[in-house]
N, C-alpha and C. Protein backbone atom coordinates (compact mmCIF):
# COMPACT_ATOMS: atom_id res chain seq x y z
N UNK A 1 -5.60 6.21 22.79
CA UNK A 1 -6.35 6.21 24.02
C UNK A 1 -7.29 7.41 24.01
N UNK A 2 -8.62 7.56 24.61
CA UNK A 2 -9.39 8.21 24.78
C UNK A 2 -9.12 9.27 25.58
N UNK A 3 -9.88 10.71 25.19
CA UNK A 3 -9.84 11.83 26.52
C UNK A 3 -11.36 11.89 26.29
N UNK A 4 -11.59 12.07 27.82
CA UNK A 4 -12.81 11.97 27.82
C UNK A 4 -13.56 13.47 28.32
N UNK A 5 -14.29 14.06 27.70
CA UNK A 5 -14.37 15.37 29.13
C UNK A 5 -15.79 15.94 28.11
N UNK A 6 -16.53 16.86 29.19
CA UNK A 6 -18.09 17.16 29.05
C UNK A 6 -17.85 18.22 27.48
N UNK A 7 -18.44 18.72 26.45
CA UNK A 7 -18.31 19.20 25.18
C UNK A 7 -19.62 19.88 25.08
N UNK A 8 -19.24 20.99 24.70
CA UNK A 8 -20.56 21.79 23.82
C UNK A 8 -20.91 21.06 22.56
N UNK A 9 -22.54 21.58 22.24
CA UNK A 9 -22.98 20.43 21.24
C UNK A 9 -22.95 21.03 19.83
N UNK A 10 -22.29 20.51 19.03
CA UNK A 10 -22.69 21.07 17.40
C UNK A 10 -22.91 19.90 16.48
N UNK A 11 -22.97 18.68 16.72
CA UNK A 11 -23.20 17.61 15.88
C UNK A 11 -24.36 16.77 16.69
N UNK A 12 -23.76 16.36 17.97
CA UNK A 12 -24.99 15.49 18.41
C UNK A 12 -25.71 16.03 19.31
N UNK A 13 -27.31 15.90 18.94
CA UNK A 13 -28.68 16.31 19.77
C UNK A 13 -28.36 16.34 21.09
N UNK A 14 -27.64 15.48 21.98
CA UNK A 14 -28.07 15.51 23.08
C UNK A 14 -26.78 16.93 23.92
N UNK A 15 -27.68 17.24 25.18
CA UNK A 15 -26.41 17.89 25.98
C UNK A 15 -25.66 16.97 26.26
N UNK A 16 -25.16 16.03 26.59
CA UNK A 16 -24.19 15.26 26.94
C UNK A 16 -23.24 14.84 25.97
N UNK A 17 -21.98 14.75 25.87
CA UNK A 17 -21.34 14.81 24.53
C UNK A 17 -19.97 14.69 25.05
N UNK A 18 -19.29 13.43 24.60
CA UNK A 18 -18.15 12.59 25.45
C UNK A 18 -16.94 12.95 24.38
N UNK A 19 -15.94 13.96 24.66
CA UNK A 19 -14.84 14.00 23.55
C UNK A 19 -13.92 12.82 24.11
N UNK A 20 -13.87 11.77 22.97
CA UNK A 20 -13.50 11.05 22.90
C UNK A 20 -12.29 10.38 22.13
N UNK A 21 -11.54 10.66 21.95
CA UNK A 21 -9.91 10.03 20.11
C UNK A 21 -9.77 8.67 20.27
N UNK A 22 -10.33 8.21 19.01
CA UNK A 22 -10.48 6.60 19.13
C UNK A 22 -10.06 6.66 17.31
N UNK A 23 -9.77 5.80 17.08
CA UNK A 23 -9.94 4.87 15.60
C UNK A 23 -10.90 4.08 15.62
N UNK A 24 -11.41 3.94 14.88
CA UNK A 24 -12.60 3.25 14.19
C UNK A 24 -12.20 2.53 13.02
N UNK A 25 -12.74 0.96 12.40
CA UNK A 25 -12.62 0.22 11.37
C UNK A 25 -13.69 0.18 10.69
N UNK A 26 -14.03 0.32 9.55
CA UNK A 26 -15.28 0.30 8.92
C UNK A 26 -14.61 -1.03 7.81
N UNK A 27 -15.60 -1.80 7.49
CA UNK A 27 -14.91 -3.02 6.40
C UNK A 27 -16.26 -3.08 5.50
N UNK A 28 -17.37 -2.46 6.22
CA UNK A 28 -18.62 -2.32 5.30
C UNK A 28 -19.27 -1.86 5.20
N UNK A 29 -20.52 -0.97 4.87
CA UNK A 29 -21.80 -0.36 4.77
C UNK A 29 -22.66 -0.27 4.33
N UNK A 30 -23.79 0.15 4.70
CA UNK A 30 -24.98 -0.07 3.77
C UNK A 30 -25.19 1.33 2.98
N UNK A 31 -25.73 1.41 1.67
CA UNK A 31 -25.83 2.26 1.22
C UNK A 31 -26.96 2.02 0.06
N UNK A 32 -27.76 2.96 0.61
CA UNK A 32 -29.23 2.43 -0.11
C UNK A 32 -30.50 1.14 0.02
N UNK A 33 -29.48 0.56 1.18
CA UNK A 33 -30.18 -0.62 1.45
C UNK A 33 -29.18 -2.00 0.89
N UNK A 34 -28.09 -1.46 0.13
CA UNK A 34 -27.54 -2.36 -0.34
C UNK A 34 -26.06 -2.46 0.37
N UNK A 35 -25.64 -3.96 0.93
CA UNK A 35 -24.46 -3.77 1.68
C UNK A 35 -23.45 -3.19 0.14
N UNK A 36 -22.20 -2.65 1.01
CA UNK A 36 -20.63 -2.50 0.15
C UNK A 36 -19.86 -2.90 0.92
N UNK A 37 -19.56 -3.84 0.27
CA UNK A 37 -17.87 -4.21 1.30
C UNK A 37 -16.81 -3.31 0.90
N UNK A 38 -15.83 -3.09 1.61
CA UNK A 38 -15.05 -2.25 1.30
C UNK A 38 -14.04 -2.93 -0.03
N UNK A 39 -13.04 -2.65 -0.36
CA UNK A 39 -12.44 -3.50 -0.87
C UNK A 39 -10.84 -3.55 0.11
N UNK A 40 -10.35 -2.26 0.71
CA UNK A 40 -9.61 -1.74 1.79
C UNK A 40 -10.23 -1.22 3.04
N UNK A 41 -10.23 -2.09 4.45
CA UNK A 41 -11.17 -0.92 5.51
C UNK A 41 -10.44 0.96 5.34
N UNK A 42 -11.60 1.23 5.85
CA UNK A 42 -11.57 2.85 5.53
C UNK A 42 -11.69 2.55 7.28
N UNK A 43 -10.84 4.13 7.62
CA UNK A 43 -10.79 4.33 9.01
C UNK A 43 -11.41 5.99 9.46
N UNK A 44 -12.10 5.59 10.33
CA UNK A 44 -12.43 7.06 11.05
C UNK A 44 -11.75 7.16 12.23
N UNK A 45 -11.90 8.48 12.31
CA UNK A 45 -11.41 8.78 13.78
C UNK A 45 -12.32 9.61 14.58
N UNK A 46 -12.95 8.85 15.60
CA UNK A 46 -13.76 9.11 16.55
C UNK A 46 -13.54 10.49 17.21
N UNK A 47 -14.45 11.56 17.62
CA UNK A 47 -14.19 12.66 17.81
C UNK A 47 -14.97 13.05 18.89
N UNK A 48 -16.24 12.20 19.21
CA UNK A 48 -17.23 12.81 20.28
C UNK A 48 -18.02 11.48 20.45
N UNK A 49 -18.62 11.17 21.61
CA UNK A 49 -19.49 10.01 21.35
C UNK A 49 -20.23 10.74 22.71
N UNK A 50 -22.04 9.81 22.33
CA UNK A 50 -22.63 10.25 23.41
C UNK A 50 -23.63 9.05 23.28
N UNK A 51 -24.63 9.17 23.99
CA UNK A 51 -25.75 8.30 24.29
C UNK A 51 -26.48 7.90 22.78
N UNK A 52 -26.63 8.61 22.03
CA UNK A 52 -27.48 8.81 20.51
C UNK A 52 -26.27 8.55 19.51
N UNK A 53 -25.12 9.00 19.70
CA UNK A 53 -24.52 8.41 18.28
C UNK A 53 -22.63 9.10 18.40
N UNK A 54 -22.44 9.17 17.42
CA UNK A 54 -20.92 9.74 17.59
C UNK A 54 -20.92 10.95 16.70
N UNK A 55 -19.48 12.08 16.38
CA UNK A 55 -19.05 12.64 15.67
C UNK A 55 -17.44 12.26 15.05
N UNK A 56 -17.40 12.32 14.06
CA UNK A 56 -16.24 10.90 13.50
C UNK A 56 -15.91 12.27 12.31
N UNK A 57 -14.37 11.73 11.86
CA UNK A 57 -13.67 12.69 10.48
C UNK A 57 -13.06 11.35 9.75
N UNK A 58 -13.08 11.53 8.29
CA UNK A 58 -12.50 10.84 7.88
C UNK A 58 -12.32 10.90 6.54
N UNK A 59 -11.52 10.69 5.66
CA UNK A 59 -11.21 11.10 4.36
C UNK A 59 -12.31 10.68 3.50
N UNK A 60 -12.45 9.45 3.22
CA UNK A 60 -13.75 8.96 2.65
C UNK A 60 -14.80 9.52 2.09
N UNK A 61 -15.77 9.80 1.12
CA UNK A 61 -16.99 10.33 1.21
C UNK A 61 -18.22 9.18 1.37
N UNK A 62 -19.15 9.73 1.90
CA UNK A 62 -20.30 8.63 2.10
C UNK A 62 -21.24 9.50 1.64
N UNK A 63 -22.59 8.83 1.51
CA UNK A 63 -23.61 10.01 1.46
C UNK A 63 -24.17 9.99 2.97
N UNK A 64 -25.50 10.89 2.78
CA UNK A 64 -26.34 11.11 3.64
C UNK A 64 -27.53 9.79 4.21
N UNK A 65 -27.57 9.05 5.19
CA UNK A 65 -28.51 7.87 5.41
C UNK A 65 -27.45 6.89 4.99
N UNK A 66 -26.30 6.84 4.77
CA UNK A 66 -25.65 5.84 4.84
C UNK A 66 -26.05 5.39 5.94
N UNK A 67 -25.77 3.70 5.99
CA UNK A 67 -25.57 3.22 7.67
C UNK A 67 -24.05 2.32 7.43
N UNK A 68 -22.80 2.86 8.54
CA UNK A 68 -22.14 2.23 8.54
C UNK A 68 -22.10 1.65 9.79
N UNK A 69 -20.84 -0.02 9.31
CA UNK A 69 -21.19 -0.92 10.28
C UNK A 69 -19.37 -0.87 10.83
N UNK A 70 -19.69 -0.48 12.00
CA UNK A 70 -18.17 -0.20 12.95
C UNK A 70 -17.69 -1.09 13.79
N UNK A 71 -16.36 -1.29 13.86
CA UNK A 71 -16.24 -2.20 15.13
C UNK A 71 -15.24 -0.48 15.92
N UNK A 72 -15.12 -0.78 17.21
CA UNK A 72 -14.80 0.74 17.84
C UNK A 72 -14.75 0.21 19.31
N UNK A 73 -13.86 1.03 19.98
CA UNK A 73 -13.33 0.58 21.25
C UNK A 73 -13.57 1.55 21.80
N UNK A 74 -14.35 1.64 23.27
CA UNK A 74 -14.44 2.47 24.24
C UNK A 74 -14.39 2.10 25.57
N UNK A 75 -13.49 3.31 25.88
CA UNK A 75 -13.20 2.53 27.56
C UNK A 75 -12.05 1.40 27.72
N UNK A 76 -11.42 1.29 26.66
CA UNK A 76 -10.78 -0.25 26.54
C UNK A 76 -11.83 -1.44 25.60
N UNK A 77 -12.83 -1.09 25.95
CA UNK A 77 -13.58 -2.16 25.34
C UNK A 77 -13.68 -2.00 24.22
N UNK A 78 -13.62 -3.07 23.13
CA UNK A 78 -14.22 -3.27 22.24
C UNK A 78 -15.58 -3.62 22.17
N UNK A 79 -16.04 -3.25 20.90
CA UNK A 79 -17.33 -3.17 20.39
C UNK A 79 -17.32 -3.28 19.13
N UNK A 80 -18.14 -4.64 18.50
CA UNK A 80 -17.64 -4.90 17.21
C UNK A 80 -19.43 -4.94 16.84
N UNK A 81 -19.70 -4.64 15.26
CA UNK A 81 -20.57 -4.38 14.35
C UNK A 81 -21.77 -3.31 15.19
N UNK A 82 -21.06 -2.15 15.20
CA UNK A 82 -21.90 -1.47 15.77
C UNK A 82 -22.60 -0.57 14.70
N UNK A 83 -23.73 -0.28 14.54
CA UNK A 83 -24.33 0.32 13.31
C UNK A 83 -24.55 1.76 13.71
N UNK A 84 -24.18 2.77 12.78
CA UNK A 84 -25.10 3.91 12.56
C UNK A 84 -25.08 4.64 11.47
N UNK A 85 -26.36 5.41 11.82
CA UNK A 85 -26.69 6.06 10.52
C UNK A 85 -26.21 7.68 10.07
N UNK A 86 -26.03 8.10 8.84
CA UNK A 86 -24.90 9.41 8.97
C UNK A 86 -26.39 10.48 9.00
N UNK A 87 -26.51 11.10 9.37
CA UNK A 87 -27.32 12.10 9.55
C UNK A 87 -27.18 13.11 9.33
N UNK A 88 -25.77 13.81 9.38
CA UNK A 88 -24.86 15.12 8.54
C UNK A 88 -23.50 14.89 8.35
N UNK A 89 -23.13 15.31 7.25
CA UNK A 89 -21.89 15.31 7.06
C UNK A 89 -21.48 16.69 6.18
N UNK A 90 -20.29 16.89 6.91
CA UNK A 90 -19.55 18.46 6.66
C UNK A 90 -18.05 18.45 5.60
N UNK A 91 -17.89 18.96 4.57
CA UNK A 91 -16.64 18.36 4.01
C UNK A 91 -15.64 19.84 4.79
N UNK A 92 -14.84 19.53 5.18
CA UNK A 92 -13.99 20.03 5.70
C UNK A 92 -12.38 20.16 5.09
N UNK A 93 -12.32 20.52 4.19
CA UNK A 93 -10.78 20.44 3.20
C UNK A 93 -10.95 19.21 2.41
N UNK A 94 -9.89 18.29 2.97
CA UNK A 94 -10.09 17.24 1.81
C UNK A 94 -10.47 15.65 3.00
N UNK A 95 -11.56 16.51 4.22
CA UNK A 95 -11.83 15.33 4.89
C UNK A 95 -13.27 15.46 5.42
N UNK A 96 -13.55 14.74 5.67
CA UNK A 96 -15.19 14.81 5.91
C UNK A 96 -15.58 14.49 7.68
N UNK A 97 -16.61 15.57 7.95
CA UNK A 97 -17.21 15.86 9.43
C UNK A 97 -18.44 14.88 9.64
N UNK A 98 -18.44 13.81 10.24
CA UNK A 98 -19.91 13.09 9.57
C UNK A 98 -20.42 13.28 11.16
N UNK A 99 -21.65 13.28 11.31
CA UNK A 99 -22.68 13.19 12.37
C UNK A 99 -23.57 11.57 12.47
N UNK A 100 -23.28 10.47 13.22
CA UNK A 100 -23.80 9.44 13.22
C UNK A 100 -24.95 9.09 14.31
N UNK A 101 -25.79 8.44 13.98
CA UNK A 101 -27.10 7.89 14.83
C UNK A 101 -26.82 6.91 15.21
N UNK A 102 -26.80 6.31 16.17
CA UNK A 102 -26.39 4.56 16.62
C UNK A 102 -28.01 4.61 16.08
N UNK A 103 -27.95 3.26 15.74
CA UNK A 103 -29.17 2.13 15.43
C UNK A 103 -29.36 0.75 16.51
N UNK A 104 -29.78 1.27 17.54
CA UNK A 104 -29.72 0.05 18.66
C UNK A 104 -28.38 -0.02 19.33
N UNK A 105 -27.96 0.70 20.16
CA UNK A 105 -26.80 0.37 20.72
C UNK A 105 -27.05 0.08 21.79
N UNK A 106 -25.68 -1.00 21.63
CA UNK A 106 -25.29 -2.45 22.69
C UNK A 106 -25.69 -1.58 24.43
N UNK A 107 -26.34 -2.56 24.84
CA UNK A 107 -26.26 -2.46 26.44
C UNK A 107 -25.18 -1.94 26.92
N UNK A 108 -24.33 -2.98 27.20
CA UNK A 108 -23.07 -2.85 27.54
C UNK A 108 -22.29 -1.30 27.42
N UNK A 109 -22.03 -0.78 26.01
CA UNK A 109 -21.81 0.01 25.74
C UNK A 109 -22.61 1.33 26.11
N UNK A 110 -23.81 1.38 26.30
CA UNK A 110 -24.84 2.56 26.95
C UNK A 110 -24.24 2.42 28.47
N UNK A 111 -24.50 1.62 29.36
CA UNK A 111 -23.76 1.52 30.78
C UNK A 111 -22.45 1.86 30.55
N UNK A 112 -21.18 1.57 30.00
CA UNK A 112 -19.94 2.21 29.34
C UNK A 112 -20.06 4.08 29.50
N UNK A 113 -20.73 4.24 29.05
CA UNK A 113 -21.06 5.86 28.92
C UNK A 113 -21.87 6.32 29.82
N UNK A 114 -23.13 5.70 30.61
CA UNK A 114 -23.55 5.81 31.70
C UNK A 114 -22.45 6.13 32.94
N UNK A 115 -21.13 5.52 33.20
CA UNK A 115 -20.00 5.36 34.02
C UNK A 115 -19.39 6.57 34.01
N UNK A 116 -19.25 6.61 32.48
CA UNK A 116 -18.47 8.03 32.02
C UNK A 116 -18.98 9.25 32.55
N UNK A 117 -20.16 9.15 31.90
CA UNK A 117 -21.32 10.51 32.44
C UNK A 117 -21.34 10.89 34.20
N UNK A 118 -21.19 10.13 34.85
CA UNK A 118 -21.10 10.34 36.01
C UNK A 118 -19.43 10.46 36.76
N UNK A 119 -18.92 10.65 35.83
CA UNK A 119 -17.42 11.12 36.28
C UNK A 119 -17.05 12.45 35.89
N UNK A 120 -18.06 13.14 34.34
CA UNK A 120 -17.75 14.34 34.67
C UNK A 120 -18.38 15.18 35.27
């Protein structure tokens, strides 16, 4: 389940910045333009989400401009093939700090965080 509460910014651009603990499923990505299916989903764990994109950890390495394709629950809701793009990533021991861009995110899900934003 999610905690939700207002966050200083070190990954995503905006002031607004939703600490969030979610799991995340990744089963594919693009990389270079070329999909990869996984052959096992790889899992992140959601760490911050805001209007522009998320901050996620996860063992995995990706590169830089990856775009991965997420399904991810907020609020209760699910949200399936949600895209973004990695924009930084930090290796942190033997796990990785990634910084993501949503690529068009869902209506639904912007009002989702719109709700949020006005509760803290």
């Amino acid at each position: 389940m999610g905690c939700i509460r207002r966050m200083e910014n070190d990954c995503i651009k905006e002031q607004l910045k939703i600490q969030y603990f979610e799991r995340i499923i990744i089963y594919s990505y693009y990389h270079k333009g070329q999909l990869i299916n996984l052959s096992s989903p790889c899992e992140l764990i959601m760490l911050n989400i805001s209007f522009e994109g998320l901050e996620v950890i996860t063992d995995k390495e990706f590169d830089k401009e990856d775009i991965l394709l997420m399904n991810l629950r907020f609020d209760g809701i699910p949200f399936d093939k949600i895209l973004g793009k990695i924009r930084n990533i930090k290796k942190i021991g033997e796990m990785y700090k990634i910084c993501l861009d949503f690529i068009g995110i869902p209506n639904f899900l912007f009002e989702r965080l719109k709700v949020q934003e006005k509760t803290l």
